[in-house]
Protein backbone atom coordinates (compact mmCIF):
# COMPACT_ATOMS: atom_id res chain seq x y z
CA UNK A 1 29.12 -69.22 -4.25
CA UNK A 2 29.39 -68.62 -0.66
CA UNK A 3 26.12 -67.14 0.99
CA UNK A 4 25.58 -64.60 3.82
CA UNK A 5 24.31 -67.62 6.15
CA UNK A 6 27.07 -69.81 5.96
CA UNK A 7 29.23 -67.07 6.02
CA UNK A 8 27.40 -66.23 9.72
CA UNK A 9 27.45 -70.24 10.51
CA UNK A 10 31.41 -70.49 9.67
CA UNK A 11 31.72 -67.40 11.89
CA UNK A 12 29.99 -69.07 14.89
CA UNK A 13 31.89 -71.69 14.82
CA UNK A 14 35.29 -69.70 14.51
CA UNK A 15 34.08 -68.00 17.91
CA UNK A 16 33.41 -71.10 19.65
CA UNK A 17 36.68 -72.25 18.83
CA UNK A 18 38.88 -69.50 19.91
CA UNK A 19 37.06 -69.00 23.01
CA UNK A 20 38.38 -73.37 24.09
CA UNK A 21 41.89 -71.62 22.67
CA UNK A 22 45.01 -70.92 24.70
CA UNK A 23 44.24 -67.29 26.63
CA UNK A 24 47.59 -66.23 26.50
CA UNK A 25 48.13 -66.01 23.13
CA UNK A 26 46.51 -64.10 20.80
CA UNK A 27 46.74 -63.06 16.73
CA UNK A 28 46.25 -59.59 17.07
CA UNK A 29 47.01 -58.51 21.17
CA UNK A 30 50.76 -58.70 21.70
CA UNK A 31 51.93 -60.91 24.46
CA UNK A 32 53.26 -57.92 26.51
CA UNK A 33 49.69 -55.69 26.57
CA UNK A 34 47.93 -59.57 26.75
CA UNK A 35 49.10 -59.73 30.29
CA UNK A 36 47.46 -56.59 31.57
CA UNK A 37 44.73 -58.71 31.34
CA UNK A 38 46.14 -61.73 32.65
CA UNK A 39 47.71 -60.55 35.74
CA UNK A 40 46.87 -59.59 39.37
CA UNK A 41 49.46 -56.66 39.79
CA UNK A 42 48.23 -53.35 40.21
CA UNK A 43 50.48 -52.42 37.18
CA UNK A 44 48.49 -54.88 35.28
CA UNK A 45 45.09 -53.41 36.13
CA UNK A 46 46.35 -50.02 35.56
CA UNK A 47 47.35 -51.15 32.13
CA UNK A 48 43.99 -52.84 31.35
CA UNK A 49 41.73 -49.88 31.55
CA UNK A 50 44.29 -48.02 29.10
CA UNK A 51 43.89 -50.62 26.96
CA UNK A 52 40.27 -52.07 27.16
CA UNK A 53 39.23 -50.32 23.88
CA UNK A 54 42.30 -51.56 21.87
CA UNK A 55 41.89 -55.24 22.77
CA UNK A 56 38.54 -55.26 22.95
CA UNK A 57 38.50 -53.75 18.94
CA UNK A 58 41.32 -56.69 18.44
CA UNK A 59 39.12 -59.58 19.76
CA UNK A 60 35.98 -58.68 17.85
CA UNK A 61 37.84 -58.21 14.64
CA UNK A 62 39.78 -61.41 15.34
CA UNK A 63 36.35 -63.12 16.17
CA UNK A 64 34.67 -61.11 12.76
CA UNK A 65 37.14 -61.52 10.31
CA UNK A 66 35.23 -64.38 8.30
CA UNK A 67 32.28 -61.98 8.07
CA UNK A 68 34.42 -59.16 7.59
CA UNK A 69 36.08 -60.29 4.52
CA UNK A 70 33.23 -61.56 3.07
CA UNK A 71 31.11 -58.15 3.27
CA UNK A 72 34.75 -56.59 1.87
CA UNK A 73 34.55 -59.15 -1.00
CA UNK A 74 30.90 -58.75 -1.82
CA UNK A 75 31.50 -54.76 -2.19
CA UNK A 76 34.30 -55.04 -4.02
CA UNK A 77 32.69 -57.28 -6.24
CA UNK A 78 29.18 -54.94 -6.64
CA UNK A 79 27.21 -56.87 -5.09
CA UNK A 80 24.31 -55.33 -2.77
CA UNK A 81 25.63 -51.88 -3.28
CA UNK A 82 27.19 -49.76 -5.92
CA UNK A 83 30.98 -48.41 -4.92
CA UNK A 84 31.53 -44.45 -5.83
CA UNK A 85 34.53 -43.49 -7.12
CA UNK A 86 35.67 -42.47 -3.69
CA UNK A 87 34.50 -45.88 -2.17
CA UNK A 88 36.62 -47.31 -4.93
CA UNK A 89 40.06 -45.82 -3.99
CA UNK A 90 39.44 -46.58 -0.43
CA UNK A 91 38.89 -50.10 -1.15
CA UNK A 92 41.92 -51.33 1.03
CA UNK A 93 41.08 -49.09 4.04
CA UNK A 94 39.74 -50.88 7.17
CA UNK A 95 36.77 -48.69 8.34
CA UNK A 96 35.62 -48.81 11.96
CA UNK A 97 32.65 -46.54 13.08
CA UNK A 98 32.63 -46.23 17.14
CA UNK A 99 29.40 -44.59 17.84
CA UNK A 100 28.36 -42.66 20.80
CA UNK A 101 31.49 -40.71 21.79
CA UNK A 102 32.01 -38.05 23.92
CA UNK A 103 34.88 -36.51 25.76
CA UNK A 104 35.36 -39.88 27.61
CA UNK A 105 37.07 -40.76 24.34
CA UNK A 106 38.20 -37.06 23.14
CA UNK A 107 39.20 -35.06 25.90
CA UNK A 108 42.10 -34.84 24.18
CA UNK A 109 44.48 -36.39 21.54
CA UNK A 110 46.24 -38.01 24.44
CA UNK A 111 43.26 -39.61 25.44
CA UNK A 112 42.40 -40.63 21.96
CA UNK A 113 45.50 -42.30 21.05
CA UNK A 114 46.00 -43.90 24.40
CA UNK A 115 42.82 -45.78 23.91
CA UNK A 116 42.55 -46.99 20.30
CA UNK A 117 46.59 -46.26 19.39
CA UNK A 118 47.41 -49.64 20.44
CA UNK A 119 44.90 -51.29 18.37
CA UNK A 120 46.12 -49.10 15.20
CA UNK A 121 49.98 -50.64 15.63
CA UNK A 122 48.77 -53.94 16.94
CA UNK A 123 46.12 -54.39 13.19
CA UNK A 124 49.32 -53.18 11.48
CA UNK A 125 51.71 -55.89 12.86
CA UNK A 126 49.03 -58.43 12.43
CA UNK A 127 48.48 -57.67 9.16
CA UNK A 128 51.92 -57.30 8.16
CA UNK A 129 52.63 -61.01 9.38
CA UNK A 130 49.45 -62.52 7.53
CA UNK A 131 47.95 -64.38 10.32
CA UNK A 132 44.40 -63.02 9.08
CA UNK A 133 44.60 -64.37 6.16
CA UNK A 134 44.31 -68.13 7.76
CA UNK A 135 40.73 -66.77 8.94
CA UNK A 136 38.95 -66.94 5.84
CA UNK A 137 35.57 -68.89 4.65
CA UNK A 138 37.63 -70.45 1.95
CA UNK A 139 40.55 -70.11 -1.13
CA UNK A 140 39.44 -66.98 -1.91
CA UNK A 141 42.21 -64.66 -1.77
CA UNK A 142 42.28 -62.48 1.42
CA UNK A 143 40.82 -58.86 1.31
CA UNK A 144 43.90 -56.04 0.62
CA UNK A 145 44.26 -53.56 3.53
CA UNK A 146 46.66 -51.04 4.12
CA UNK A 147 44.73 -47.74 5.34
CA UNK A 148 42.58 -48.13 8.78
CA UNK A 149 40.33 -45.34 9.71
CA UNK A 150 38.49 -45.40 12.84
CA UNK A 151 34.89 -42.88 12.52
CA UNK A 152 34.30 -41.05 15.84
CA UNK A 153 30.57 -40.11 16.40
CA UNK A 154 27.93 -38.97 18.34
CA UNK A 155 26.22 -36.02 19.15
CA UNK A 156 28.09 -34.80 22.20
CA UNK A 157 31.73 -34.93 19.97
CA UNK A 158 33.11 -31.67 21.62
CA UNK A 159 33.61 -28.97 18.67
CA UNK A 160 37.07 -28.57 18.98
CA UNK A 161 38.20 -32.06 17.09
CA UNK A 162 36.04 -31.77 14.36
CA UNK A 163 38.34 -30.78 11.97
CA UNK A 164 41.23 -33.02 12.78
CA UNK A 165 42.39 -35.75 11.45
CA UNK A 166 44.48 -37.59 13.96
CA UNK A 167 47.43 -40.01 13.07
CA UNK A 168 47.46 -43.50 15.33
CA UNK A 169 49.89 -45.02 13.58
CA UNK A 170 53.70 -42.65 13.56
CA UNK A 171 55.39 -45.38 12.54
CA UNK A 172 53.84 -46.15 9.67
CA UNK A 173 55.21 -49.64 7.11
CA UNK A 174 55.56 -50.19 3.85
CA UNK A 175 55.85 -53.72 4.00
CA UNK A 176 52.51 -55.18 4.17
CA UNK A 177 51.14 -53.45 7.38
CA UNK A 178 49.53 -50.27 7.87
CA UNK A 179 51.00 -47.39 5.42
CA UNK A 180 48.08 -45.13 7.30
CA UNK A 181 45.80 -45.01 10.12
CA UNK A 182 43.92 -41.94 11.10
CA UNK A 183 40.67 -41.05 13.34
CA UNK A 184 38.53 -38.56 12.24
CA UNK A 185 35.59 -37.23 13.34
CA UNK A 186 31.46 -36.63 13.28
CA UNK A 187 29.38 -34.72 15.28
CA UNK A 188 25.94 -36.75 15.08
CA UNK A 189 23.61 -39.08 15.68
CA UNK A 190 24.34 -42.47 13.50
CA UNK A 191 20.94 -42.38 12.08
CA UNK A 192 21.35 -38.40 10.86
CA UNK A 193 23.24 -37.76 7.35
CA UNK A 194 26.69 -36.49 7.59
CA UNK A 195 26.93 -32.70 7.03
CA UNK A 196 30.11 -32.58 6.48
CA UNK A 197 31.25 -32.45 2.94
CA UNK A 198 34.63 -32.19 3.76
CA UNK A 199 34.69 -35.60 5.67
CA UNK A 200 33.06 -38.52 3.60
CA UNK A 201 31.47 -41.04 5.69
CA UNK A 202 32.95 -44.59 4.36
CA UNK A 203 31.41 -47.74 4.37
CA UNK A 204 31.94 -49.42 7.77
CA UNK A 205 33.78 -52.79 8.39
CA UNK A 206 32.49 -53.07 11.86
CA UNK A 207 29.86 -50.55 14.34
CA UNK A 208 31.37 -50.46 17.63
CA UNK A 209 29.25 -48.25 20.90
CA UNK A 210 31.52 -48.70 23.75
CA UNK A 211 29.68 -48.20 27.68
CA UNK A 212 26.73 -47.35 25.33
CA UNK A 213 23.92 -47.61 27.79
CA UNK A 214 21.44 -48.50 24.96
CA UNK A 215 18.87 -49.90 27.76
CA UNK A 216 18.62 -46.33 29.45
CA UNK A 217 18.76 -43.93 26.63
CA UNK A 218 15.87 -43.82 24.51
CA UNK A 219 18.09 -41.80 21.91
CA UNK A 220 19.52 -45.65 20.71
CA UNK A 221 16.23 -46.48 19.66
CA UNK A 222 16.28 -44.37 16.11
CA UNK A 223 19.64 -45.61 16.04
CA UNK A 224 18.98 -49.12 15.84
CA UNK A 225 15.74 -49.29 13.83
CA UNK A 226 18.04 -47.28 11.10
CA UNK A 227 20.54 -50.40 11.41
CA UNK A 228 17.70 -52.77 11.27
CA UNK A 229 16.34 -51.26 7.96
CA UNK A 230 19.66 -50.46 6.19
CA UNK A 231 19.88 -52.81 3.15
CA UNK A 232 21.30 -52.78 -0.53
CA UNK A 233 23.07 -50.22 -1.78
CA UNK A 234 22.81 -48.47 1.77
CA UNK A 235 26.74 -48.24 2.88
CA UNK A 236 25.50 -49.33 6.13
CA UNK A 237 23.64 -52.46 5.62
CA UNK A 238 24.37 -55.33 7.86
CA UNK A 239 27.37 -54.23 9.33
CA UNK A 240 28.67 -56.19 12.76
CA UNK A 241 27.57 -54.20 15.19
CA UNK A 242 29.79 -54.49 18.68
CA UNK A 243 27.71 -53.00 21.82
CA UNK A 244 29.65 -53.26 25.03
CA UNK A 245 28.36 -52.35 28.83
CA UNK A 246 29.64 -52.02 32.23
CA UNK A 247 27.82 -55.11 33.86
CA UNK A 248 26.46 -58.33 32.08
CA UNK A 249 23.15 -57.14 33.55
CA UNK A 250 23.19 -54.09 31.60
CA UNK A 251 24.52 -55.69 29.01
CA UNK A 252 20.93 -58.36 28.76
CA UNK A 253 19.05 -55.23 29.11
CA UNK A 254 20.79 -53.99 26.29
CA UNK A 255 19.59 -56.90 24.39
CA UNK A 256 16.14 -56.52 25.11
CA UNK A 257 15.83 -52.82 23.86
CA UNK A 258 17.90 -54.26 20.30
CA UNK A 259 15.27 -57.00 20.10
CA UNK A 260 12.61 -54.78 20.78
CA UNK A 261 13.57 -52.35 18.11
CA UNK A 262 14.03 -55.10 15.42
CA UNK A 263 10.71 -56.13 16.53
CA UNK A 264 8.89 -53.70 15.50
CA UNK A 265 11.54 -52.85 12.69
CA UNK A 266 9.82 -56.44 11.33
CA UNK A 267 6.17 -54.96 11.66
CA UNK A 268 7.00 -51.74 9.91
CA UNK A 269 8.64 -53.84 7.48
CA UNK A 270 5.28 -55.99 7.37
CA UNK A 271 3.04 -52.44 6.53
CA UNK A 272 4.89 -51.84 3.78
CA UNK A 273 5.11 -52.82 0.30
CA UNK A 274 7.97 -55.61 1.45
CA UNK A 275 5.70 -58.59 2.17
CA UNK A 276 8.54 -60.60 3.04
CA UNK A 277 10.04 -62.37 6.24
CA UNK A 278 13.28 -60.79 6.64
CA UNK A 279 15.14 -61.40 9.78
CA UNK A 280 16.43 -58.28 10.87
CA UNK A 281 18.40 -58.37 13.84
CA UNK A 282 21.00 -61.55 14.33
CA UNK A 283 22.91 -62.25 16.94
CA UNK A 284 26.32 -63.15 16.47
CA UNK A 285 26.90 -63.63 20.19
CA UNK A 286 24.82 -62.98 23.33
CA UNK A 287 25.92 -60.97 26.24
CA UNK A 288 28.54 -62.47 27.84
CA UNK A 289 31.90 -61.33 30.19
CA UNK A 290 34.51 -59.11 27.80
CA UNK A 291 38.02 -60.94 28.22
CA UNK A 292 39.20 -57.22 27.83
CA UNK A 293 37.40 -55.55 30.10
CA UNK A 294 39.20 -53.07 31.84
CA UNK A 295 39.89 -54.24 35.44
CA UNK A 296 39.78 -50.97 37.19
CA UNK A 297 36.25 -50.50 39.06
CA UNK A 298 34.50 -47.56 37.75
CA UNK A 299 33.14 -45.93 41.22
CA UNK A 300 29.59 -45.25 40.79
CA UNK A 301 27.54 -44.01 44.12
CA UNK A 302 24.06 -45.01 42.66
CA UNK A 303 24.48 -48.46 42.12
CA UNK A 304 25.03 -51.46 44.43
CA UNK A 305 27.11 -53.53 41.56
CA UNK A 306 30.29 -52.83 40.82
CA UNK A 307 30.80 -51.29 37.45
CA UNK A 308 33.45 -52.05 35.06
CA UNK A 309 34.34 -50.20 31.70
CA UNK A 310 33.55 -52.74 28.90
CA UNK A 311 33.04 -55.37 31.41
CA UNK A 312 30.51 -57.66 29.09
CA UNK A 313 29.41 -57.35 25.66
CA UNK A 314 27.57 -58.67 22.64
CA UNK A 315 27.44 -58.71 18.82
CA UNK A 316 24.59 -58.33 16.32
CA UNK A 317 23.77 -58.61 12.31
CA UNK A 318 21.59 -55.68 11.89
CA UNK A 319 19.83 -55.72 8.66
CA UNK A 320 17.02 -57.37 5.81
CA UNK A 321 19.84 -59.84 4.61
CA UNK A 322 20.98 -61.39 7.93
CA UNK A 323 19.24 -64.62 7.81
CA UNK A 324 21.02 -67.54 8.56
CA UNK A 325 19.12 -70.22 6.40
């Protein structure tokens, strides 16, 4: 039986080897929207800060997928948590929460579907041509997707969205891509329970805070130790957790406040009546340059750097079962 750390090793490696791979191709990205970030043209950079978001969602599920699968495959199984009857019927849906949103993402359903549309068609074309199912651990047989739903949260959602449901995906297929993808929507904090009985929160595939800033807002912090201590039947435990920032130095800062947090996560952990010596916080990769970042400067007065949106970014295990051994 495959475990959780080999799983996480078998993922590293996958990572290492696409990043010595051929930059202008990828599984997911089609070649056209590759080139924004590819080329020097001012049409090119224009295009890249449109689609930042949607290629950088493509590269870390690309990069995840091993992991990914396996957490799908574990669930479906009942392993670690019990599925409710709702979980059960959205067992092929791809769930993606993206925490921390505010009008930068949903000014307006133009803006929404500009920046994580593309991602919603691209997923379904990829999916539709079964070049995911070639990143798996082993035989076992690839996890069944045909729904995506991308969670939008954070306290500062403006009230006017919270009731829709928006469609990313028009054209939707009925021959093995995407037959629906929708964004819906949460005001919160990711720590808080949903409120919303109309709108079930589902169990995510993948945590993604875009720009999130974690090193100057001490609002993160409850956040993360939540992540940290989600385990079992807790729909959240150890999900991949995507954190993205405008400079790499922002970005390491960002690492120290997660580390921190897990830290003392660990002690907490210690106090209590689980005497054990659970990792809780793995990194899956440490901040480094985004290939998507968008490549339109973000003009910021207060700051001598040059700031980029999604310019460098990292990836974390948050949870009691993310050990490695």
């Amino acid at each position: 039986q495959t475990s959780l750390g080999s799983v996480i090793n078998f993922t590293s490696q996958s990572i290492q080897s696409m990043e010595r791979q051929n930059i202008n191709n990828h599984a997911i990205i089609p070649f056209g929207p590759l080139a924004a970030f590819r080329r020097s043209t001012p049409k090119a950079k224009s295009a890249s800060a449109n689609l930042s978001r949607s290629a950088t969602l493509s590269e870390a599920v690309l990069r995840l997928w091993p992991l990914i699968s396996f957490r799908r495959r574990m669930r479906v199984m009942g392993f670690g948590e019990l599925m409710s009857q709702h979980e059960t019927k959205c067992s092929k849906t791809l769930t993606i929460h993206i925490l921390g949103c505010d009008r930068v993402e949903c000014s307006s359903e133009e803006t929404l579907r500009k920046s994580v549309g593309p991602f919603a068609r691209w997923m379904s074309a990829a999916l539709q041509s079964g070049v995911l199912s070639t990143m798996q651990t082993s035989s076992a047989e690839a996890p069944q997707i045909d729904s995506l739903v991308l969670e939008i949260s954070g306290p500062n959602v403006p009230d006017w969205i919270l009731s829709r449901e928006i469609n990313l995906n028009p054209s939707s297929s009925e021959l093995g891509g995407l037959v629906s993808a929708i964004a819906v929507f949460h005001q919160r904090e990711y720590h808080k329970p949903n409120t919303d009985e109309a709108s079930a929160v589902l169990t995510p595939d993948l945590a993604v805070a875009f720009n999130a800033g974690i090193w100057g807002y001490d609002s993160w912090k409850p956040t993360l130790s939540f992540m940290c201590q989600s385990e079992g039947n807790d729909s959240y435990a150890c999900t991949p957790f995507i954190i993205t920032a405008y400079t790499i130095e922002e970005c390491e800062d960002d690492a120290e406040v997660i580390s921190e947090v897990a830290e003392e996560a660990v002690v907490k952990r210690m106090q209590s009546s689980k005497h054990d010596n659970a990792v809780l916080a793995h990194q899956l990769w440490a901040p480094e340059s985004n290939p998507f970042s968008s490549r339109i400067e973000r003009k910021t007065a207060s700051v001598p750097r040059k700031y980029y949106e999604n310019n460098a970014w990292q990836a974390w295990l948050l949870g009691p079962s993310t050990s490695a051994k």
